[in-house]
Protein backbone atom coordinates (compact mmCIF):
# COMPACT_ATOMS: atom_id res chain seq x y z
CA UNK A 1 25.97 -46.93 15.27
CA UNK A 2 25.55 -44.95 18.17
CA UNK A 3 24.70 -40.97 18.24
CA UNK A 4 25.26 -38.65 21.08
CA UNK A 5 22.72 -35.68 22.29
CA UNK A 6 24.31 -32.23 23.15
CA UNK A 7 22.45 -30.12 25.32
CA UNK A 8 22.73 -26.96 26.89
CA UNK A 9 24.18 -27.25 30.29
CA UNK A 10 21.41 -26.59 33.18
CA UNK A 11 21.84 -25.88 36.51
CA UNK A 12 19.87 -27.30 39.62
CA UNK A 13 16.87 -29.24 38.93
CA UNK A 14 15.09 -26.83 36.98
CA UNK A 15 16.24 -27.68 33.54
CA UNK A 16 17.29 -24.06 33.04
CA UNK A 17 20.13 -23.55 30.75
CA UNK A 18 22.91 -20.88 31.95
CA UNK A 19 22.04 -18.77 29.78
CA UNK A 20 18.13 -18.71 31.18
CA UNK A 21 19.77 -17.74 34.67
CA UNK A 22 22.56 -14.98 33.29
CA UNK A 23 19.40 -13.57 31.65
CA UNK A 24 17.68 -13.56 35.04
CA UNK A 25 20.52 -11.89 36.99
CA UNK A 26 21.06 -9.52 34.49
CA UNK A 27 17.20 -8.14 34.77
CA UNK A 28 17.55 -8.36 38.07
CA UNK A 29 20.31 -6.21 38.46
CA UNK A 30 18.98 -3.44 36.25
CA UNK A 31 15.97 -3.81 38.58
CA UNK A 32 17.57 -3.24 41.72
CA UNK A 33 19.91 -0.40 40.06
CA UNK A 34 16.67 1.30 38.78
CA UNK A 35 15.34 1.18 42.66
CA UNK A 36 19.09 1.86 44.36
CA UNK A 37 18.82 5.39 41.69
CA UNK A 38 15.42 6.10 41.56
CA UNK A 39 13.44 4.45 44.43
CA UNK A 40 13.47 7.53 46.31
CA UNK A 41 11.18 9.44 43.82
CA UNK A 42 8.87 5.98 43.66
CA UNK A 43 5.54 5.30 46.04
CA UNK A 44 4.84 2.37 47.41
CA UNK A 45 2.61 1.27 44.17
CA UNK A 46 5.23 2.09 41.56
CA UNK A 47 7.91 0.29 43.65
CA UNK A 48 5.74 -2.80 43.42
CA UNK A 49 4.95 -2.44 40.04
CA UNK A 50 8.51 -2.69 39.37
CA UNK A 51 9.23 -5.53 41.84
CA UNK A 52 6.36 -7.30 39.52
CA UNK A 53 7.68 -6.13 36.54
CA UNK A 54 10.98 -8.27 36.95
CA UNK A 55 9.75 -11.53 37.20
CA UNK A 56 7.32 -11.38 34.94
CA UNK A 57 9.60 -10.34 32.20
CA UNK A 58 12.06 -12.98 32.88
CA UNK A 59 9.07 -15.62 32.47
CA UNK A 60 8.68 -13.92 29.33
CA UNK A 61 12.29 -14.18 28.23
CA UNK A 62 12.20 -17.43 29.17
CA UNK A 63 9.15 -18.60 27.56
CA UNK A 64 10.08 -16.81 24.41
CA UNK A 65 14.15 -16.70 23.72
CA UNK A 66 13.91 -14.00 20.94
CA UNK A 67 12.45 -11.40 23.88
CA UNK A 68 15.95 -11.40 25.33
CA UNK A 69 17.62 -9.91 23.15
CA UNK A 70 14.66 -7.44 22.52
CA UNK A 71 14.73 -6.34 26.15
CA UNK A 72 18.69 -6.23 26.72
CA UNK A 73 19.25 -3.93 23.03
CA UNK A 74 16.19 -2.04 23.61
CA UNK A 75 18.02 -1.50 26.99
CA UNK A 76 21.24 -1.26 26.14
CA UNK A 77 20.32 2.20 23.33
CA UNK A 78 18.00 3.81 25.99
CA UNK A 79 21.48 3.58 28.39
CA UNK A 80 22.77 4.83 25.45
CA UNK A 81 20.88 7.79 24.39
CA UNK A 82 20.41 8.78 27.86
CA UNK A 83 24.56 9.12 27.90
CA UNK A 84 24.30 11.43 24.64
CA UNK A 85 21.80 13.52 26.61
CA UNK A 86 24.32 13.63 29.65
CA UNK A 87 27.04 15.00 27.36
CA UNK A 88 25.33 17.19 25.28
CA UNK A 89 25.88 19.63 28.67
CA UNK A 90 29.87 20.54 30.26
CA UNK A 91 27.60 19.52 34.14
CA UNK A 92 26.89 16.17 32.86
CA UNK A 93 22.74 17.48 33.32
CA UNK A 94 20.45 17.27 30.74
CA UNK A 95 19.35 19.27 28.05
CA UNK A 96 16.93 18.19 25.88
CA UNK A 97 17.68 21.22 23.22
CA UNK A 98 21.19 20.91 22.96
CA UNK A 99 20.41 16.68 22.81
CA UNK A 100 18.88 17.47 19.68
CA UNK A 101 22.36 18.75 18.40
CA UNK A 102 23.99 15.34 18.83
CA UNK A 103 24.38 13.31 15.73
CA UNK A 104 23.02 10.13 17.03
CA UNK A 105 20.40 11.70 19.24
CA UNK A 106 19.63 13.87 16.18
CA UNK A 107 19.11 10.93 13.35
CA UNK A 108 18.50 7.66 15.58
CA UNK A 109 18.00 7.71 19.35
CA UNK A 110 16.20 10.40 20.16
CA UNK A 111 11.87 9.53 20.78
CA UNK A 112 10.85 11.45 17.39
CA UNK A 113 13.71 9.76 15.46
CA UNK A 114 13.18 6.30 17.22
CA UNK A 115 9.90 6.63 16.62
CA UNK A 116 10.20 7.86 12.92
CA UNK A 117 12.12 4.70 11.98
CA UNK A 118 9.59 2.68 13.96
CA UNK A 119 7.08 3.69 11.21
CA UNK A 120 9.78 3.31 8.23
CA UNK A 121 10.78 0.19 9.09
CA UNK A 122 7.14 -0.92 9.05
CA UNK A 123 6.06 0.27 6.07
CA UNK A 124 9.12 -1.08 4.88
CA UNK A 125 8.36 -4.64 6.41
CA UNK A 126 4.45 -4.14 5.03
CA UNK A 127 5.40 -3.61 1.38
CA UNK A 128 8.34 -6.41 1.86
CA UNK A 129 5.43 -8.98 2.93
CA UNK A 130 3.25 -8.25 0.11
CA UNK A 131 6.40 -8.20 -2.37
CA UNK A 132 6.65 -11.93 -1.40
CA UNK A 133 2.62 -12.29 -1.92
CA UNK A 134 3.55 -10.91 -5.73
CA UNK A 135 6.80 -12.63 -6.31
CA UNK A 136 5.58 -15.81 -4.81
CA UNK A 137 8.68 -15.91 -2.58
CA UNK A 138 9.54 -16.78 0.89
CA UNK A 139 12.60 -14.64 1.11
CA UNK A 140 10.97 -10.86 1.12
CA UNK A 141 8.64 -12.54 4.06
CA UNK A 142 11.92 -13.68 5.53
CA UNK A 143 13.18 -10.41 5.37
CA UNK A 144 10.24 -8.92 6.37
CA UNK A 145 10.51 -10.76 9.41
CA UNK A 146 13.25 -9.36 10.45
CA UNK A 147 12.88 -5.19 9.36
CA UNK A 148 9.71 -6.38 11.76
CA UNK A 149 11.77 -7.18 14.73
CA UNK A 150 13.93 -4.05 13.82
CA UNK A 151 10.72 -1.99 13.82
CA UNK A 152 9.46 -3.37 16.92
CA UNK A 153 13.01 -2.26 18.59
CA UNK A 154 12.74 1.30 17.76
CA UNK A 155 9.28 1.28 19.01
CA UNK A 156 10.72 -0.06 22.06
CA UNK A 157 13.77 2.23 22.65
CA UNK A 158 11.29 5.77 21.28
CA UNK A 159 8.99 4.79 23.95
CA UNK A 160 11.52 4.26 26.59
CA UNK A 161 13.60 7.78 25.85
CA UNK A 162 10.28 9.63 25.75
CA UNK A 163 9.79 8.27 29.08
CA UNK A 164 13.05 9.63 29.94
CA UNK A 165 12.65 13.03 27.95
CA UNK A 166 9.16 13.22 29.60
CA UNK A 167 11.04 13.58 33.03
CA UNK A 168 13.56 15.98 32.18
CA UNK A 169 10.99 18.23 31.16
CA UNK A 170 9.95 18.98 34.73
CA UNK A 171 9.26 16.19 37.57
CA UNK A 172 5.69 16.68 37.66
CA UNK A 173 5.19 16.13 34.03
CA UNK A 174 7.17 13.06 33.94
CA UNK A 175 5.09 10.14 32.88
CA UNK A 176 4.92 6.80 31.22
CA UNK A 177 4.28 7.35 27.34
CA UNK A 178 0.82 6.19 27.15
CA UNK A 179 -1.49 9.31 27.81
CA UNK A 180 -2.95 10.22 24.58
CA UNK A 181 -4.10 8.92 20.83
CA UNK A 182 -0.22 9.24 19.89
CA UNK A 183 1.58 7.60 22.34
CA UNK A 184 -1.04 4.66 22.64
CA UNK A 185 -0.97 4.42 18.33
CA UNK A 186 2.87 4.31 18.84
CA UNK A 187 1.89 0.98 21.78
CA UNK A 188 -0.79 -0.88 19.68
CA UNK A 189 1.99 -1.04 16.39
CA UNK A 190 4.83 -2.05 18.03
CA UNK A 191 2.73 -4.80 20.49
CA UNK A 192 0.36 -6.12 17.31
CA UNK A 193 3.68 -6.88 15.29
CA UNK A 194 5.06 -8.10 18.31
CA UNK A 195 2.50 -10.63 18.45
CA UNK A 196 2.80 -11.41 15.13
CA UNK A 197 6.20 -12.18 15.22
CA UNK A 198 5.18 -14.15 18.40
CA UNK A 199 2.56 -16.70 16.26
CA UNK A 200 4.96 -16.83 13.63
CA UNK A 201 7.62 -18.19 15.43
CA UNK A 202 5.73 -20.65 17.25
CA UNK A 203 3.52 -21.64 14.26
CA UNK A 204 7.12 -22.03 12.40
CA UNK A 205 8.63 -24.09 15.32
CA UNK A 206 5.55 -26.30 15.17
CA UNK A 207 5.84 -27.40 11.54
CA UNK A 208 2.93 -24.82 10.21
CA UNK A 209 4.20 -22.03 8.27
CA UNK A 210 1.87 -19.16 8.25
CA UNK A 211 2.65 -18.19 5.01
CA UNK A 212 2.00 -15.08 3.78
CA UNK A 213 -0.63 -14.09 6.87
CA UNK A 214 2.12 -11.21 7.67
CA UNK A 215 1.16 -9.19 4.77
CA UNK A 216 -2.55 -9.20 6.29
CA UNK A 217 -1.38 -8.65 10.01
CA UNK A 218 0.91 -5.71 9.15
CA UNK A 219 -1.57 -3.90 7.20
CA UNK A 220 -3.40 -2.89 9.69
CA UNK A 221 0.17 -2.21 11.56
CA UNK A 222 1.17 0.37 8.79
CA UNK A 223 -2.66 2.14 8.71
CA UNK A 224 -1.87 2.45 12.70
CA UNK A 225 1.36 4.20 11.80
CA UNK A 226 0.18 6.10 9.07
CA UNK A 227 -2.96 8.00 11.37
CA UNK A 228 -0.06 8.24 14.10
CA UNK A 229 2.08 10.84 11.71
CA UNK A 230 -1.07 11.84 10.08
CA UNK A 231 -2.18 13.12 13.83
CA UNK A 232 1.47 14.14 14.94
CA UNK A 233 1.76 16.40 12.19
CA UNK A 234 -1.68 17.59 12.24
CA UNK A 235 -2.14 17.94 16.06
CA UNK A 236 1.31 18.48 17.28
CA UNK A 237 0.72 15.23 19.14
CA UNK A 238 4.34 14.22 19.40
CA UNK A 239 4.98 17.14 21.53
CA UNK A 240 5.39 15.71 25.24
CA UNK A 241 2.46 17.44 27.12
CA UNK A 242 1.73 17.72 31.12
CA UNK A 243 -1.01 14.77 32.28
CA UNK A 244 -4.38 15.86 32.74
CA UNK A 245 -5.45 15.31 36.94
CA UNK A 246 -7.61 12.03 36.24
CA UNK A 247 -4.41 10.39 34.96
CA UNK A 248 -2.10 11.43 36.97
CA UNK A 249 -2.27 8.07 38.92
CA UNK A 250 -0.17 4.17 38.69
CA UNK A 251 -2.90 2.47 37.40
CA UNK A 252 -2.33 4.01 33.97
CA UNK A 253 0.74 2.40 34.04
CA UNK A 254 -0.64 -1.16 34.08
CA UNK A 255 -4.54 -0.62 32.95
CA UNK A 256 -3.40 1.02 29.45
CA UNK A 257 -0.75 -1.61 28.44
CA UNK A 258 -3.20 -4.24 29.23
CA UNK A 259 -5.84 -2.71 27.34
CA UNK A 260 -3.57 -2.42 23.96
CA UNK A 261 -2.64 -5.93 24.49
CA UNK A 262 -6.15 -6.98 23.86
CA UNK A 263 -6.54 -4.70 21.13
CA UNK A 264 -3.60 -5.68 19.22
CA UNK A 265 -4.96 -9.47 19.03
CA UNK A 266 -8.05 -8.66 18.17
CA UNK A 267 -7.03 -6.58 15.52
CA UNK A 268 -4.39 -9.30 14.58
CA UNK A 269 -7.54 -12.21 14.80
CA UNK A 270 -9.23 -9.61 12.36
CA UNK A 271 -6.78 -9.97 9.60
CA UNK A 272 -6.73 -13.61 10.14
CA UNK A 273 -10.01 -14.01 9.67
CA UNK A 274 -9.83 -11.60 6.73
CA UNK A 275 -7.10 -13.85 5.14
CA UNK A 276 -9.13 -16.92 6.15
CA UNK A 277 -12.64 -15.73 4.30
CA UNK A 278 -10.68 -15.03 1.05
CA UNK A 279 -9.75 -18.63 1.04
CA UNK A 280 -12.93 -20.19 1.94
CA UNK A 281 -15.63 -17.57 0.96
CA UNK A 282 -17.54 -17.49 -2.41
CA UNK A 283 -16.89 -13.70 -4.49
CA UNK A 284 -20.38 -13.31 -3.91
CA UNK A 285 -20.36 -13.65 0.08
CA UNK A 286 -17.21 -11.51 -0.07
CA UNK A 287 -18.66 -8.32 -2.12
CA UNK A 288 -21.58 -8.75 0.45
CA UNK A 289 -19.23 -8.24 3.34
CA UNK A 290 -17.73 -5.54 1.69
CA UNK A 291 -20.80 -3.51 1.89
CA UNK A 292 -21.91 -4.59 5.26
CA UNK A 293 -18.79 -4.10 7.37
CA UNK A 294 -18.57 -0.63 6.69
CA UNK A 295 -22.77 -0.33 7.51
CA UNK A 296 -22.20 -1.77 10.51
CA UNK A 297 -19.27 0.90 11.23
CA UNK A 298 -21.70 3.64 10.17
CA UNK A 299 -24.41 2.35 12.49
CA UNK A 300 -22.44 2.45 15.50
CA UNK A 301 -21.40 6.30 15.32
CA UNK A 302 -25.25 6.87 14.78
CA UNK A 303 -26.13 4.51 17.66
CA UNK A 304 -23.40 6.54 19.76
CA UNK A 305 -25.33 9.48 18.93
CA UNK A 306 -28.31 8.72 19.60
CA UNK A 307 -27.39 7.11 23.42
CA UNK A 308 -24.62 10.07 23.93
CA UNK A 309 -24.03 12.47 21.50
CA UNK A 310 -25.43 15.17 18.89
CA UNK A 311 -25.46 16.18 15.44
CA UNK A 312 -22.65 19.68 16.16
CA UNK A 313 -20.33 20.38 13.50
CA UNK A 314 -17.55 19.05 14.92
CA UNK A 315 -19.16 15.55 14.49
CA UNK A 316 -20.36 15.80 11.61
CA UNK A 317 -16.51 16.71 10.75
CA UNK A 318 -15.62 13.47 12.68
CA UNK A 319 -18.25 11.47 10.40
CA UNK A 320 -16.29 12.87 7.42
CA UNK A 321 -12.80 12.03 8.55
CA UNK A 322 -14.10 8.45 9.26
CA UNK A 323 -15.49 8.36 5.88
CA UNK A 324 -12.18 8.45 4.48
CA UNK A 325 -10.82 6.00 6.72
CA UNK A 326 -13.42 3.40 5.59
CA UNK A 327 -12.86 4.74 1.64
CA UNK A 328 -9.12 3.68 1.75
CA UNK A 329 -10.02 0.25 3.84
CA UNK A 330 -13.11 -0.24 0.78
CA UNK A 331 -10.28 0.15 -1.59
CA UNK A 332 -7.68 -1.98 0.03
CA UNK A 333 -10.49 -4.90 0.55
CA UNK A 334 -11.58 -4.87 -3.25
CA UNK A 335 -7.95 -5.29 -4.30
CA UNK A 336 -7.54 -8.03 -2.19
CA UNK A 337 -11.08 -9.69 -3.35
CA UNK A 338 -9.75 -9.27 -7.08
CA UNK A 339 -6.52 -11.06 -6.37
CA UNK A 340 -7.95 -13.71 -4.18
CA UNK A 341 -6.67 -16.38 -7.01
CA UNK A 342 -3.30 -15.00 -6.40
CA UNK A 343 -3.32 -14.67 -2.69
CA UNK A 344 -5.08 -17.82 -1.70
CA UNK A 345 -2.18 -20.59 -2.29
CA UNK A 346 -0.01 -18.52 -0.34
CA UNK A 347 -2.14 -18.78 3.15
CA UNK A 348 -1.94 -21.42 5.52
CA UNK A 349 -4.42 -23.81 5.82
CA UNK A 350 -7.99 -22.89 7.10
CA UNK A 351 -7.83 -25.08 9.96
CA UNK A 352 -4.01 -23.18 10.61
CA UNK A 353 -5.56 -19.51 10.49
CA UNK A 354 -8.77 -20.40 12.40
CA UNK A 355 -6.01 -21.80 15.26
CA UNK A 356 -4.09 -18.99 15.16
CA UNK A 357 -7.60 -16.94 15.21
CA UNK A 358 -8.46 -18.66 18.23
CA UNK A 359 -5.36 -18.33 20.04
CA UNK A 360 -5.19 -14.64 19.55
CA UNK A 361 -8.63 -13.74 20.63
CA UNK A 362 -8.26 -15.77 23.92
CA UNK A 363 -4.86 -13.91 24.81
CA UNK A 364 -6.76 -10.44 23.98
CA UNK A 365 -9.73 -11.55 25.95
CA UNK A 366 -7.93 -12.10 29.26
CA UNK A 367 -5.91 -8.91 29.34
CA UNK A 368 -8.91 -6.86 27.97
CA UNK A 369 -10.68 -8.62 30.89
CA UNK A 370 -7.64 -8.02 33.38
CA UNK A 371 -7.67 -3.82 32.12
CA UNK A 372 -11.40 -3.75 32.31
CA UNK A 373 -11.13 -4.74 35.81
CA UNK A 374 -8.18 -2.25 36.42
CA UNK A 375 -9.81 0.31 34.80
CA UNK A 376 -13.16 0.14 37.56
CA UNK A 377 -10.63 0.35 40.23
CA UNK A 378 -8.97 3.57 38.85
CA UNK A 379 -12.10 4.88 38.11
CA UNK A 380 -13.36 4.37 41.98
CA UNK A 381 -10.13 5.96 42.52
CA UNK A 382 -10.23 9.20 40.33
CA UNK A 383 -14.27 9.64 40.12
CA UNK A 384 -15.37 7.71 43.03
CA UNK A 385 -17.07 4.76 41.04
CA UNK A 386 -16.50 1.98 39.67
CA UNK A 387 -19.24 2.21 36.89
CA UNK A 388 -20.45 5.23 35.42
CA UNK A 389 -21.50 4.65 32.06
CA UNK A 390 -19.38 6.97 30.33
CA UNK A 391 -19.48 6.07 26.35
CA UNK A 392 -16.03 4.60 26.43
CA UNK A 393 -16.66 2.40 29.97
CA UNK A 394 -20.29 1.80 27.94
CA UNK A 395 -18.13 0.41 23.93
CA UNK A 396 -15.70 -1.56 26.48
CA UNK A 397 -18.46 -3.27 27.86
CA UNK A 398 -19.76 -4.07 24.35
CA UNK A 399 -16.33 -4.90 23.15
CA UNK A 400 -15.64 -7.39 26.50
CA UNK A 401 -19.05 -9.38 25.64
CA UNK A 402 -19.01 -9.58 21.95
CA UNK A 403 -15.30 -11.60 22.67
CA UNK A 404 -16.47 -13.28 25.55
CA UNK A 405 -19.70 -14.57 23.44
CA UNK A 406 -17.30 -15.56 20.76
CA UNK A 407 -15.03 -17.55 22.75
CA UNK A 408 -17.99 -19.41 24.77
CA UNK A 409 -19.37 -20.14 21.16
CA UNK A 410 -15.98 -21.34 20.56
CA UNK A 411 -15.80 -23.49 23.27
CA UNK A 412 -18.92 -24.88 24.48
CA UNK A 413 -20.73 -25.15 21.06
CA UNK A 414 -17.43 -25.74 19.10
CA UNK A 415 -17.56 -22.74 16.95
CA UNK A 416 -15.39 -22.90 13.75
CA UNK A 417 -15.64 -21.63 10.21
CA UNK A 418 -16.47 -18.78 8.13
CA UNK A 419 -19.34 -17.58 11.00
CA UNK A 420 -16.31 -17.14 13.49
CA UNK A 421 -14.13 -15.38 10.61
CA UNK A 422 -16.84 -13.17 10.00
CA UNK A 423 -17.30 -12.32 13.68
CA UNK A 424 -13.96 -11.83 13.89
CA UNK A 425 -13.67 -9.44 11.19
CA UNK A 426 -16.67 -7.22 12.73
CA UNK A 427 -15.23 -7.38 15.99
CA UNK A 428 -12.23 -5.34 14.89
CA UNK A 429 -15.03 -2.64 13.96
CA UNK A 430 -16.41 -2.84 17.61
CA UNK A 431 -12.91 -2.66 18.68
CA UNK A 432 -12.26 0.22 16.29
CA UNK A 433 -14.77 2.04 17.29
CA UNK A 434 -14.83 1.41 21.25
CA UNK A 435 -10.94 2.48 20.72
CA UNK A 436 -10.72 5.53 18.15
CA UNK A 437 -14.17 5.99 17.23
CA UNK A 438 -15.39 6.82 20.54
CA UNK A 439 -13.05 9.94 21.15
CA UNK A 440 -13.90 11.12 16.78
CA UNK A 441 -17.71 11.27 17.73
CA UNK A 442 -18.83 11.34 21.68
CA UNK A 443 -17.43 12.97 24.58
CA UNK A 444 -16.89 11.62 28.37
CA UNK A 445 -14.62 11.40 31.47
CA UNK A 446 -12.00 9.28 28.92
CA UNK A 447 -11.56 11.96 26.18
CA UNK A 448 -8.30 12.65 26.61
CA UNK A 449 -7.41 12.12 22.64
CA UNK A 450 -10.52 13.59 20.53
CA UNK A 451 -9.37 14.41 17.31
């Protein structure tokens, strides 16, 4: 008997398939449109940024194949909604009140809307996760899977007409949607599920299935999604607002992304770990976590205070709102403690979650290392330091070494087991804090988003 192989058909030497190199030309060809239209209005450092930005994400659409499709259809509805904008005027200019008279502009395409079915489509994918937890079924986290991607595609194509609307607005307030608590809430959901979808692909494609680790990973997903429509409708936050001097600069451009790449890991290595303690933990060792996670998130507000801040009203009103935050985590941890029976044969393996803990923290720690670095350059730039000790530069810090202790525990003295989990899990308070607690309780050169 003889069998036959079919493979894709490659071209030159480097075991590229055709469609790897149509890919290529096609990025490349929106990148040199986007400079033939719009290199004029470009310095020097946002030119190279996009003459970066190219080749880097083909390497990323041809590490990862589902990415392709991401970036050409994310693509392919900004073109889209940028057209509706065009018409919506007799001049073919653009008006951003009349856009909102268009039907598809209106209900789909538009940032709000994009961005409203971002956090739908989430939720949606949240609940259809833990439906498969209940049900004991693998089709709702099939499903889930993909409202996920679907979710993760609005994000995409909001963020990239806000850009867009952002310019429109006036030249000089024209600026990549990462400026404030809003825009950077709407970044950190789309890039943690990302991720997500990223581990459970690969995990998938390596024999492990990660089981029902989704439902953890996307919980903290949806409570990102609900505080960003909590604070748009509170704040007004969705409202497209003129950047303050200090970040009116490129490096926001690459430092912030970087930053929220880190932060999304982390907070994704956090629900592992959470998943991975249920499993492995006694109930006792569990109910005592439950009590001292949320004292070590009060003791870092009172630290902060006592190094930075003061005991005004308007903290102790930030104290409050945090208090709620933790209630509805306490509640959403005791559940999950109570139906650890239920939960536990639906996780992967120990030795699975603690890889896929692993692997997440060490992608987070090199672009949280890469931003920190970044960040001290656009700080010499804008202040004329690198270093000032300002409270967020100060929970950075503390949020660069507890991960870089981790991993050198990790690989020098071979960490593993519930001590990493654990670490994990109170990492994502460090995190939480350095990221959202900081601007609730102190004050510095980086409050841009205090609540």
């Amino acid at each position: 008997m003889t069998t036959t192989t079919q493979t894709l058909p490659v071209l030159g030497r480097s075991g590229r398939s055709v469609a790897d190199w149509l890919f290529a030309a096609v990025l490349m060809a929106v990148g040199g449109w986007a400079l033939k239209s719009w290199g004029q209005a470009m310095d020097v450092y946002e030119i190279g940024i996009l003459v970066v930005a190219v080749p880097c994400l083909i390497a990323l659409g041809w590490m990862w194949a589902p990415l392709r499709v991401l970036m050409i259809g994310s693509g392919l509805a900004t073109w889209l909604a940028v057209a509706l904008y065009q018409r919506a005027t007799d001049d073919y200019g653009v008006d951003l009140v009349k856009g909102e008279q268009v039907f598809w502009l209106k209900y789909v395409l538009s940032s709000q809307s994009a961005i409203l079915w971002m956090s739908v489509l989430f939720f949606m994918s949240t609940l259809m996760y833990w439906l498969g937890v209940v049900t004991r079924s693998a089709t709702p986290g099939r499903l889930a899977s993909r409202v996920t991607w679907a979710g993760v595609f609005m994000a995409l194509v909001g963020t990239l007409v806000r850009w867009f609307e952002s310019h429109q607005i006036a030249p000089d307030i024209g600026h990549i949607p990462v400026s404030n608590l809003y825009e950077v809430f709407v970044l950190f959901s789309w890039l943690t599920a990302l991720f997500w979808l990223y581990f459970e692909d690969r995990f998938a494609r390596q024999g492990q299935s990660l089981g029902a680790l989704g439902a953890f990973v996307m919980l903290v997903v949806s409570a990102a999604v609900g505080f960003l429509l909590w604070y748009a409708l509170a704040r007004g936050a969705h409202e497209i607002q003129p950047l303050v001097p200090a970040l009116q600069s490129w490096w926001m451009k690459i430092h912030v992304p970087a930053n929220f790449v880190g932060y999304g890991t982390f907070a994704l290595s956090a629900m592992v770990a959470l998943a991975y303690l249920l499993k492995t933990e006694s109930p006792k060792a569990l109910w005592t976590g439950l009590v001292g996670l949320p004292a070590v998130f009060i003791a870092l507000p009172l630290l902060g205070f006592a190094l930075f801040g003061d005991l005004s009203p308007e903290s102790m009103a930030s104290v409050a709102k945090a208090g709620r935050m933790i209630g509805g985590l306490l509640v959403v941890f005791v559940l999950m403690i109570l139906a650890r029976s239920w939960i536990n044969p639906l996780t992967p393996a120990p030795e699975v979650a603690d890889d896929v803990m692993y692997k997440a923290i060490a992608l987070g720690f090199a672009f949280f290392t890469i931003a920190t670095i970044l960040g001290a350059f656009w700080a010499a730039e804008a202040w004329g330091g690198y270093w000032s000790w300002d409270p967020k530069e100060t929970w950075a810090l503390i949020v660069w070494l507890n991960y870089a202790a981790w991993l050198h525990m990790r690989l020098m003295k071979g960490l593993r087991g519930v001590f990493a989990a654990w670490w994990a899990l109170v990492g994502l308070v460090v995190t939480t804090f350095a990221f959202l607690g900081v601007n609730m309780f102190l004050s510095g050169l980086h409050s841009y988003g205090q609540l």
